[in-house]
C-alpha atoms as a PDB file:
ATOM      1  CA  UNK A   1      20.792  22.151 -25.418  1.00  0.00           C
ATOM      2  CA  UNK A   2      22.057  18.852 -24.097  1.00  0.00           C
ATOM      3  CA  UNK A   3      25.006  20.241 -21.899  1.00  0.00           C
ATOM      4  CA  UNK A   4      22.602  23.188 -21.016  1.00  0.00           C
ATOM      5  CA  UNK A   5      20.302  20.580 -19.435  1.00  0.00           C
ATOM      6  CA  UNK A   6      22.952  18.534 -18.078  1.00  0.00           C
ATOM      7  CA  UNK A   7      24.104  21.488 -16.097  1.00  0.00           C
ATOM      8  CA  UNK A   8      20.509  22.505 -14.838  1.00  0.00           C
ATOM      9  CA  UNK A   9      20.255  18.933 -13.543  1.00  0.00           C
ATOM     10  CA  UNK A  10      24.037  19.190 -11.819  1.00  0.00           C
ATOM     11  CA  UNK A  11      22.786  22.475 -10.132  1.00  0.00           C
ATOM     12  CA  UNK A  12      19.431  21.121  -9.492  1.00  0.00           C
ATOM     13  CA  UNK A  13      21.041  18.269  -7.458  1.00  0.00           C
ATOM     14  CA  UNK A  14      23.508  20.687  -5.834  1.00  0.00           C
ATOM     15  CA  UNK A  15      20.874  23.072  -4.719  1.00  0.00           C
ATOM     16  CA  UNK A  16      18.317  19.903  -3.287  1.00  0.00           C
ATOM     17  CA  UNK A  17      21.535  18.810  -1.240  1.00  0.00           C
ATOM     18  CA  UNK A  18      22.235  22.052   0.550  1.00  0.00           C
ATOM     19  CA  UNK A  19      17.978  22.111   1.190  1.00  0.00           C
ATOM     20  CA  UNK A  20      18.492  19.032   2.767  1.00  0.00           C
ATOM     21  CA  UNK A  21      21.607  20.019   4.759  1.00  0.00           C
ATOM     22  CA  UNK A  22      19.963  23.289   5.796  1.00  0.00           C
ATOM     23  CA  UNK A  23      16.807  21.177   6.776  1.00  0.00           C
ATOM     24  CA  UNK A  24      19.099  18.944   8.707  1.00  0.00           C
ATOM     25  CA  UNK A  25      20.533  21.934  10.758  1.00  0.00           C
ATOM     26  CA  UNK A  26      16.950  23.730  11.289  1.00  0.00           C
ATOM     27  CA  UNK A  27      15.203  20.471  12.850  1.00  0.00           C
ATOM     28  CA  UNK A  28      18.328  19.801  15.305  1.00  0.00           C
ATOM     29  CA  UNK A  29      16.954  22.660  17.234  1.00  0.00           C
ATOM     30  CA  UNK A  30      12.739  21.905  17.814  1.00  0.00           C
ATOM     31  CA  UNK A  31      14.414  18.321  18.078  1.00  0.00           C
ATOM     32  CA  UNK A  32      17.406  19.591  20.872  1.00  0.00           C
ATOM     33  CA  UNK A  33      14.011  21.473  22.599  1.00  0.00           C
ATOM     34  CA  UNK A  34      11.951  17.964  22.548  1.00  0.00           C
ATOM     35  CA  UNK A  35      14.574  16.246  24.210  1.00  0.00           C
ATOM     36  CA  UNK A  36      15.628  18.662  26.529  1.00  0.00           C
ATOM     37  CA  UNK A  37      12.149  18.627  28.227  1.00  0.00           C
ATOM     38  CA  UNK A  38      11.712  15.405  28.100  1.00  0.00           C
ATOM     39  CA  UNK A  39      14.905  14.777  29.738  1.00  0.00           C
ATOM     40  CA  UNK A  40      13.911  17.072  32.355  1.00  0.00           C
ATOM     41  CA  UNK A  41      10.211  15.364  32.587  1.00  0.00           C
ATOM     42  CA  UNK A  42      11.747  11.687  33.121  1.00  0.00           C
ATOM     43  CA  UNK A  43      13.909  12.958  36.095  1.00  0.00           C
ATOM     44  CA  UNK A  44      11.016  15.485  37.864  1.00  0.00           C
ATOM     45  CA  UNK A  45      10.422  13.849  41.672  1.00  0.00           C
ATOM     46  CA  UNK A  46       6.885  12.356  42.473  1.00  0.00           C
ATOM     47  CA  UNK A  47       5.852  11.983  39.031  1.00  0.00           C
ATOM     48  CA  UNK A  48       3.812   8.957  38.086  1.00  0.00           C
ATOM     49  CA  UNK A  49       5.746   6.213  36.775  1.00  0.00           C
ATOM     50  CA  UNK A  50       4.142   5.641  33.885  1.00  0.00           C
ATOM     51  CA  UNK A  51       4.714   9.236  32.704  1.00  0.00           C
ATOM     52  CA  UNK A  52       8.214   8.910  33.597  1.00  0.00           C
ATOM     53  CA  UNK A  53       8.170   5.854  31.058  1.00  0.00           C
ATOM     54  CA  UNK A  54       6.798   7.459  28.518  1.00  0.00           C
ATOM     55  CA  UNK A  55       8.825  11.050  28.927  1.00  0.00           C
ATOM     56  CA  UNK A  56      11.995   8.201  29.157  1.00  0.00           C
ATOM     57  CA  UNK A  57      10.862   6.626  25.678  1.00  0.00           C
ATOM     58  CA  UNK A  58      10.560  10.504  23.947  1.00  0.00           C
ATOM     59  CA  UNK A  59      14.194  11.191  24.977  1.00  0.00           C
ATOM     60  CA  UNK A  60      15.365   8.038  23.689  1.00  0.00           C
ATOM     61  CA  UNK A  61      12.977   8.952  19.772  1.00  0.00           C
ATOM     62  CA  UNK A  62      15.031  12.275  20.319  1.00  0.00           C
ATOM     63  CA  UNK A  63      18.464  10.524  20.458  1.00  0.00           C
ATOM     64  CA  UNK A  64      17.250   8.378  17.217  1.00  0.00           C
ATOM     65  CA  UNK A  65      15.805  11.553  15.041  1.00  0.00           C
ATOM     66  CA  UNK A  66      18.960  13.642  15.910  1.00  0.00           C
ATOM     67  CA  UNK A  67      21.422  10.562  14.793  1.00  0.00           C
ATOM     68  CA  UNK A  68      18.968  10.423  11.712  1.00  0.00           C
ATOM     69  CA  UNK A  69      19.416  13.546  11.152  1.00  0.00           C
ATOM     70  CA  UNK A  70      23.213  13.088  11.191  1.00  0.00           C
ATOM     71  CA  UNK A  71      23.044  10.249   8.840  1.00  0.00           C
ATOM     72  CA  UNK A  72      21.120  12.323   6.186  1.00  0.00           C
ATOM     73  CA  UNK A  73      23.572  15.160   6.742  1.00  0.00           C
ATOM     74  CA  UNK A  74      26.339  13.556   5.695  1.00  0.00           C
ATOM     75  CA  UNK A  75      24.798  11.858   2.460  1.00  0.00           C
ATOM     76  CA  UNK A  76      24.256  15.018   1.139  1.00  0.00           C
ATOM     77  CA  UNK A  77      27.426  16.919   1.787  1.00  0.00           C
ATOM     78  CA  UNK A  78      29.349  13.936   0.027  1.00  0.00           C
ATOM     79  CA  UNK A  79      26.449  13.611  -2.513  1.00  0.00           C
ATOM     80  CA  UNK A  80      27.150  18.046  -2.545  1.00  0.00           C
ATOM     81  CA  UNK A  81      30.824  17.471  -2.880  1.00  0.00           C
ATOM     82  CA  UNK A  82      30.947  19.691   0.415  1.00  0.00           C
ATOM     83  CA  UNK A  83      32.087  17.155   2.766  1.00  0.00           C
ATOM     84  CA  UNK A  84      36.168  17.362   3.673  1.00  0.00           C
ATOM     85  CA  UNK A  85      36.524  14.810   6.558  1.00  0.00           C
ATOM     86  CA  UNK A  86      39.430  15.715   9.227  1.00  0.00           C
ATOM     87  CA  UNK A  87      41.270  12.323   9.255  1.00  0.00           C
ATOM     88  CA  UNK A  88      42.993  11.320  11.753  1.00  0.00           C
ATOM     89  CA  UNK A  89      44.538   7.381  12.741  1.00  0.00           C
ATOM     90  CA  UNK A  90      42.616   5.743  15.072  1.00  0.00           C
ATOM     91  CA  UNK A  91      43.014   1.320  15.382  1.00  0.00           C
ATOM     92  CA  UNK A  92      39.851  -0.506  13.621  1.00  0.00           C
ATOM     93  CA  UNK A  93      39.971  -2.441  17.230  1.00  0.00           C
ATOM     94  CA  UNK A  94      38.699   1.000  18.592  1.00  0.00           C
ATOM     95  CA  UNK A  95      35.986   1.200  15.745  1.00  0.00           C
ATOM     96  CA  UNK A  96      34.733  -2.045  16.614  1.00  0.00           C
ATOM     97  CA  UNK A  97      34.920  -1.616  20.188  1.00  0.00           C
ATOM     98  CA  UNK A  98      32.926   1.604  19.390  1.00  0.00           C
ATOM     99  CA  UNK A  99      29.942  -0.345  17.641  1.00  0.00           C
ATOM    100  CA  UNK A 100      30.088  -3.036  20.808  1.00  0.00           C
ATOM    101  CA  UNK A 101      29.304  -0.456  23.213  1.00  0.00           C
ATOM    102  CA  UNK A 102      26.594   1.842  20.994  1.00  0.00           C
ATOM    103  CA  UNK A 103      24.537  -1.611  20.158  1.00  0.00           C
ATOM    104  CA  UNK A 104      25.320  -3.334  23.818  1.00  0.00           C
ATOM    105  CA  UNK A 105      28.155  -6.348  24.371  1.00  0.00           C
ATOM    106  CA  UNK A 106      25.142  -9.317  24.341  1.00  0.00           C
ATOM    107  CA  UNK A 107      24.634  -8.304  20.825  1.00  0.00           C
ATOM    108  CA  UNK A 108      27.717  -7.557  19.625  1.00  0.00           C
ATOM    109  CA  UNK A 109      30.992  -9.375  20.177  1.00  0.00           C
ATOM    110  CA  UNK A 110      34.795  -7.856  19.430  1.00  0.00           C
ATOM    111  CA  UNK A 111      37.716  -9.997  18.894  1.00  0.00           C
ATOM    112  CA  UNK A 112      41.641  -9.167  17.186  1.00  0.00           C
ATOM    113  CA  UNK A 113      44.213  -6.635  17.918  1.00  0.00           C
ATOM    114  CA  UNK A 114      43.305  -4.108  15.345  1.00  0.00           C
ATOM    115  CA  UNK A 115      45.824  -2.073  13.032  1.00  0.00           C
ATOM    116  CA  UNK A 116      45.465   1.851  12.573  1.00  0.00           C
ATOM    117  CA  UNK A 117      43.505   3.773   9.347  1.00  0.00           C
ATOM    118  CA  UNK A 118      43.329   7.098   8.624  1.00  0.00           C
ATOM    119  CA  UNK A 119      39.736   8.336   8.973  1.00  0.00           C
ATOM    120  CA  UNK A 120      37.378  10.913  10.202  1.00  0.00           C
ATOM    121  CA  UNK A 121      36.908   8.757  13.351  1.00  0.00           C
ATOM    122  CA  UNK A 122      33.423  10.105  14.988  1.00  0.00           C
ATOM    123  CA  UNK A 123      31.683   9.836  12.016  1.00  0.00           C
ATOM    124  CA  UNK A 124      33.348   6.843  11.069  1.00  0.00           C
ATOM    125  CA  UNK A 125      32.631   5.329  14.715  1.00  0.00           C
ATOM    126  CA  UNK A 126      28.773   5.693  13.306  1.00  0.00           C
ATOM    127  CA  UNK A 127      29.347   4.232   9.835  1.00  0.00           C
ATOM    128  CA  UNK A 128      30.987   1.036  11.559  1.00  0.00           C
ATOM    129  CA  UNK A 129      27.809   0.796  14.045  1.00  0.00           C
ATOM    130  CA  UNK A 130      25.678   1.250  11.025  1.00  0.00           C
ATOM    131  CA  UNK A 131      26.865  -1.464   9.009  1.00  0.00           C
ATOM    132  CA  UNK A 132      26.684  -4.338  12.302  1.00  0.00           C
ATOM    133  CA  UNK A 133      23.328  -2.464  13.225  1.00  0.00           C
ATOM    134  CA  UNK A 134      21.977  -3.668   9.756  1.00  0.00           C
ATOM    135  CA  UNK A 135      23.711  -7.314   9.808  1.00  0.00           C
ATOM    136  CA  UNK A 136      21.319  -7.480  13.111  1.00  0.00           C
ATOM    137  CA  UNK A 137      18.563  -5.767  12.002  1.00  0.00           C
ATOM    138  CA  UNK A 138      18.509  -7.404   8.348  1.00  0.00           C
ATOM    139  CA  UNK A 139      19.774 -10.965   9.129  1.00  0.00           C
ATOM    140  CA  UNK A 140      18.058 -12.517  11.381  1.00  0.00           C
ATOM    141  CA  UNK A 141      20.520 -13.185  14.424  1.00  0.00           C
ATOM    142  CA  UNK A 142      20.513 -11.855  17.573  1.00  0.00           C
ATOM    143  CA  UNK A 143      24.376 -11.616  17.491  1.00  0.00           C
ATOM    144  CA  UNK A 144      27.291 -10.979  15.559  1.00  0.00           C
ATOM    145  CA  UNK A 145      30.718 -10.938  15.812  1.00  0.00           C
ATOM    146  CA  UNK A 146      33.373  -8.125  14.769  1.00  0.00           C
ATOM    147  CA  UNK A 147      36.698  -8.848  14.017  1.00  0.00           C
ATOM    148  CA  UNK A 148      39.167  -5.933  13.871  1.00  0.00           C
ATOM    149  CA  UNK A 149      42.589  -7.525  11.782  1.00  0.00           C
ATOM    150  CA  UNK A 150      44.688  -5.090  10.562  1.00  0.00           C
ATOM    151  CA  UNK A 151      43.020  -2.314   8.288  1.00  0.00           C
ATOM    152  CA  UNK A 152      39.888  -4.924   8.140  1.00  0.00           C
ATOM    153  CA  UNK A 153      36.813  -5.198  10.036  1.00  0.00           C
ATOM    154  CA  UNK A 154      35.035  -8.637   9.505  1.00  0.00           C
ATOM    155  CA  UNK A 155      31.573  -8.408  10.538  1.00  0.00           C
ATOM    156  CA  UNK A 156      29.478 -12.150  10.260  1.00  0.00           C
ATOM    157  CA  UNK A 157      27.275 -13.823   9.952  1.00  0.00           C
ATOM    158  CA  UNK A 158      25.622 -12.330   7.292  1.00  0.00           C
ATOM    159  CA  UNK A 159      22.717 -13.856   5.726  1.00  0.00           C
ATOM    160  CA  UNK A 160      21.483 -14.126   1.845  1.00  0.00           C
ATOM    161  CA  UNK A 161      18.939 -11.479   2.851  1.00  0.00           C
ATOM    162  CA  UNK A 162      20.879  -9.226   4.316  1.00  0.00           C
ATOM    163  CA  UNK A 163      23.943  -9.062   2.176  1.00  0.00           C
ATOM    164  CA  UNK A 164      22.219  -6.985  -0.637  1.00  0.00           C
ATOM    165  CA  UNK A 165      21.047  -4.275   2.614  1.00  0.00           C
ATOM    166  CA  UNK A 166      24.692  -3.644   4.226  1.00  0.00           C
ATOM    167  CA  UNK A 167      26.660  -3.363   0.947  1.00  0.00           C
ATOM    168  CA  UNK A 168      23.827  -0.506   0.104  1.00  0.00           C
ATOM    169  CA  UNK A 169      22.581  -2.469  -3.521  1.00  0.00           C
ATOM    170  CA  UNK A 170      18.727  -2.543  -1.683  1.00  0.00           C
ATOM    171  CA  UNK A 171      18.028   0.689   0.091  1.00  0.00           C
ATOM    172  CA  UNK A 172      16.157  -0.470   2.976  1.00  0.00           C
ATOM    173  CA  UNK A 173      18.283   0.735   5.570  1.00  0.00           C
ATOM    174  CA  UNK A 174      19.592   4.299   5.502  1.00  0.00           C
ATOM    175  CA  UNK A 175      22.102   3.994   8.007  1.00  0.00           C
ATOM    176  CA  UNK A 176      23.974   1.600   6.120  1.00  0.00           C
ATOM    177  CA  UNK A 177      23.728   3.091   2.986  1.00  0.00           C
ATOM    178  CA  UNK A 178      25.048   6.155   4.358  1.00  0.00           C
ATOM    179  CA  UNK A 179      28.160   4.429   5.826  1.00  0.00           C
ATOM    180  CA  UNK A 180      28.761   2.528   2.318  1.00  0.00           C
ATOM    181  CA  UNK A 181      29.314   5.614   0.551  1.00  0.00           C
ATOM    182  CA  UNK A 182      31.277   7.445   3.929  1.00  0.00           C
ATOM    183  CA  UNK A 183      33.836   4.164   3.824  1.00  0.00           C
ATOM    184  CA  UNK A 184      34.260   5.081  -0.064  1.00  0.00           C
ATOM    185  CA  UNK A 185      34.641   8.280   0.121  1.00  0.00           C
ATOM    186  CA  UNK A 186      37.242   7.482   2.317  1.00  0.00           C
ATOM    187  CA  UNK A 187      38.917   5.306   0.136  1.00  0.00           C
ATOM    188  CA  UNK A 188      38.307   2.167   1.563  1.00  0.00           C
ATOM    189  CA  UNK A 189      35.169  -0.342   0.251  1.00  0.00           C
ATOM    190  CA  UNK A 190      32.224  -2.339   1.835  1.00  0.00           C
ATOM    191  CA  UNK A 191      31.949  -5.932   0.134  1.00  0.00           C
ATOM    192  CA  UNK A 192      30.362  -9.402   1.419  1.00  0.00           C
ATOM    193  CA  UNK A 193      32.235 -12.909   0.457  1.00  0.00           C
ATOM    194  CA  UNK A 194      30.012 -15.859   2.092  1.00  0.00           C
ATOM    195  CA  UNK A 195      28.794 -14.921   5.395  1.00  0.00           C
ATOM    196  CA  UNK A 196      31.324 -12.522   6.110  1.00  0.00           C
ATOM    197  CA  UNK A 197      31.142  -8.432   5.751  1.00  0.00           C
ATOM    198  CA  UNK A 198      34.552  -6.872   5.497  1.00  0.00           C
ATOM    199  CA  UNK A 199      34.947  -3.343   5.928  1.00  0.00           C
ATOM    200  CA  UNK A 200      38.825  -2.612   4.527  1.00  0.00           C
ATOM    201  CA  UNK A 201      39.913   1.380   5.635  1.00  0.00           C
ATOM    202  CA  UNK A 202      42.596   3.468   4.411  1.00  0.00           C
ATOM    203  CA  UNK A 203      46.153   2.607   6.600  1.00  0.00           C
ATOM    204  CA  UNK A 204      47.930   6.141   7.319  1.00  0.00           C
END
């Protein structure tokens, strides 16, 4: 009786993450319509600038949802078992550089020559962003600094209250969570000594 409910519970948890999967893949397109018209709104001639605002501010939600939506995605394919990243090398200077330019260069600064990992680099690009997004978002400071040294990435400063957030050990931020269990799935880990996040990827 046990093992028959243990198995119930395995498919139960299989079936909810393909729901949320296929729920993922059925909002992308009301979401795709949203921002399309909105898009097309903000950039109409004569409008009234205050509508453009506002039309300007629904394409940006639109850009947020859908990259929500890719976040949630992914947790459930690895939590499914029915995610098989393409890896390919890319440098962890290019990761970094990546977050820099998704979160803006006042806010996030990039130092060291990097080394190359083996990863599936677009989503990976997001998981990296993630993780400096929360050390910003969580810790108080209005910048941070990434340091790409060999398979590494040393993200700091990271503050008592935000430590627990970016490993993923308080789920407060799902972003970060997320790209905690991408980086292990890859192989690599997400850990905090001091003030100082490092990310450590798999080398080819």
């Amino acid at each position: 009786m046990l093992r028959k409910r243990t198995r119930e519970k395995l498919l139960d948890e299989e079936r909810f993450s393909k729901l949320v999967s296929l729920a993922c893949h059925d909002l992308r397109t009301p979401l795709a319509t949203v921002y399309g018209f909105a898009r097309t709104i903000s950039r109409t001639d004569g409008l009234d600038p205050t509508l453009v605002s506002y039309s300007e501010m629904i394409e940006a939600a639109s850009q947020q949802l859908a990259e929500l939506l890719d976040e949630l995605s992914l947790a459930a394919r690895i939590a499914g078992g029915r995610y098989d990243p393409i890896v390919e090398p890319v440098s962890t200077a290019e990761l970094a550089a990546a977050a820099a330019e998704r979160l803006g260069a006042e806010r996030v600064g990039v130092s060291g020559v990097g080394g190359d990992v083996t990863v599936d680099v677009e989503p990976m690009k997001r998981s990296v962003s993630a993780l400096v997004q929360c050390a910003l978002r969580h810790g108080g400071p209005d910048h941070v600094d990434v340091s790409a040294e060999g398979t590494e990435l040393r993200v700091s400063p990271i503050t008592p209250a935000s430590a627990p957030v970016v490993v993923g050990a308080d789920l407060r931020d799902l972003g970060a969570a997320v790209a905690v269990a991408h980086v292990e799935h890859h192989g690599g880990t997400v850990s905090v000594d001091g003030d100082t996040l490092t990310i450590r990827l798999p080398a080819p």
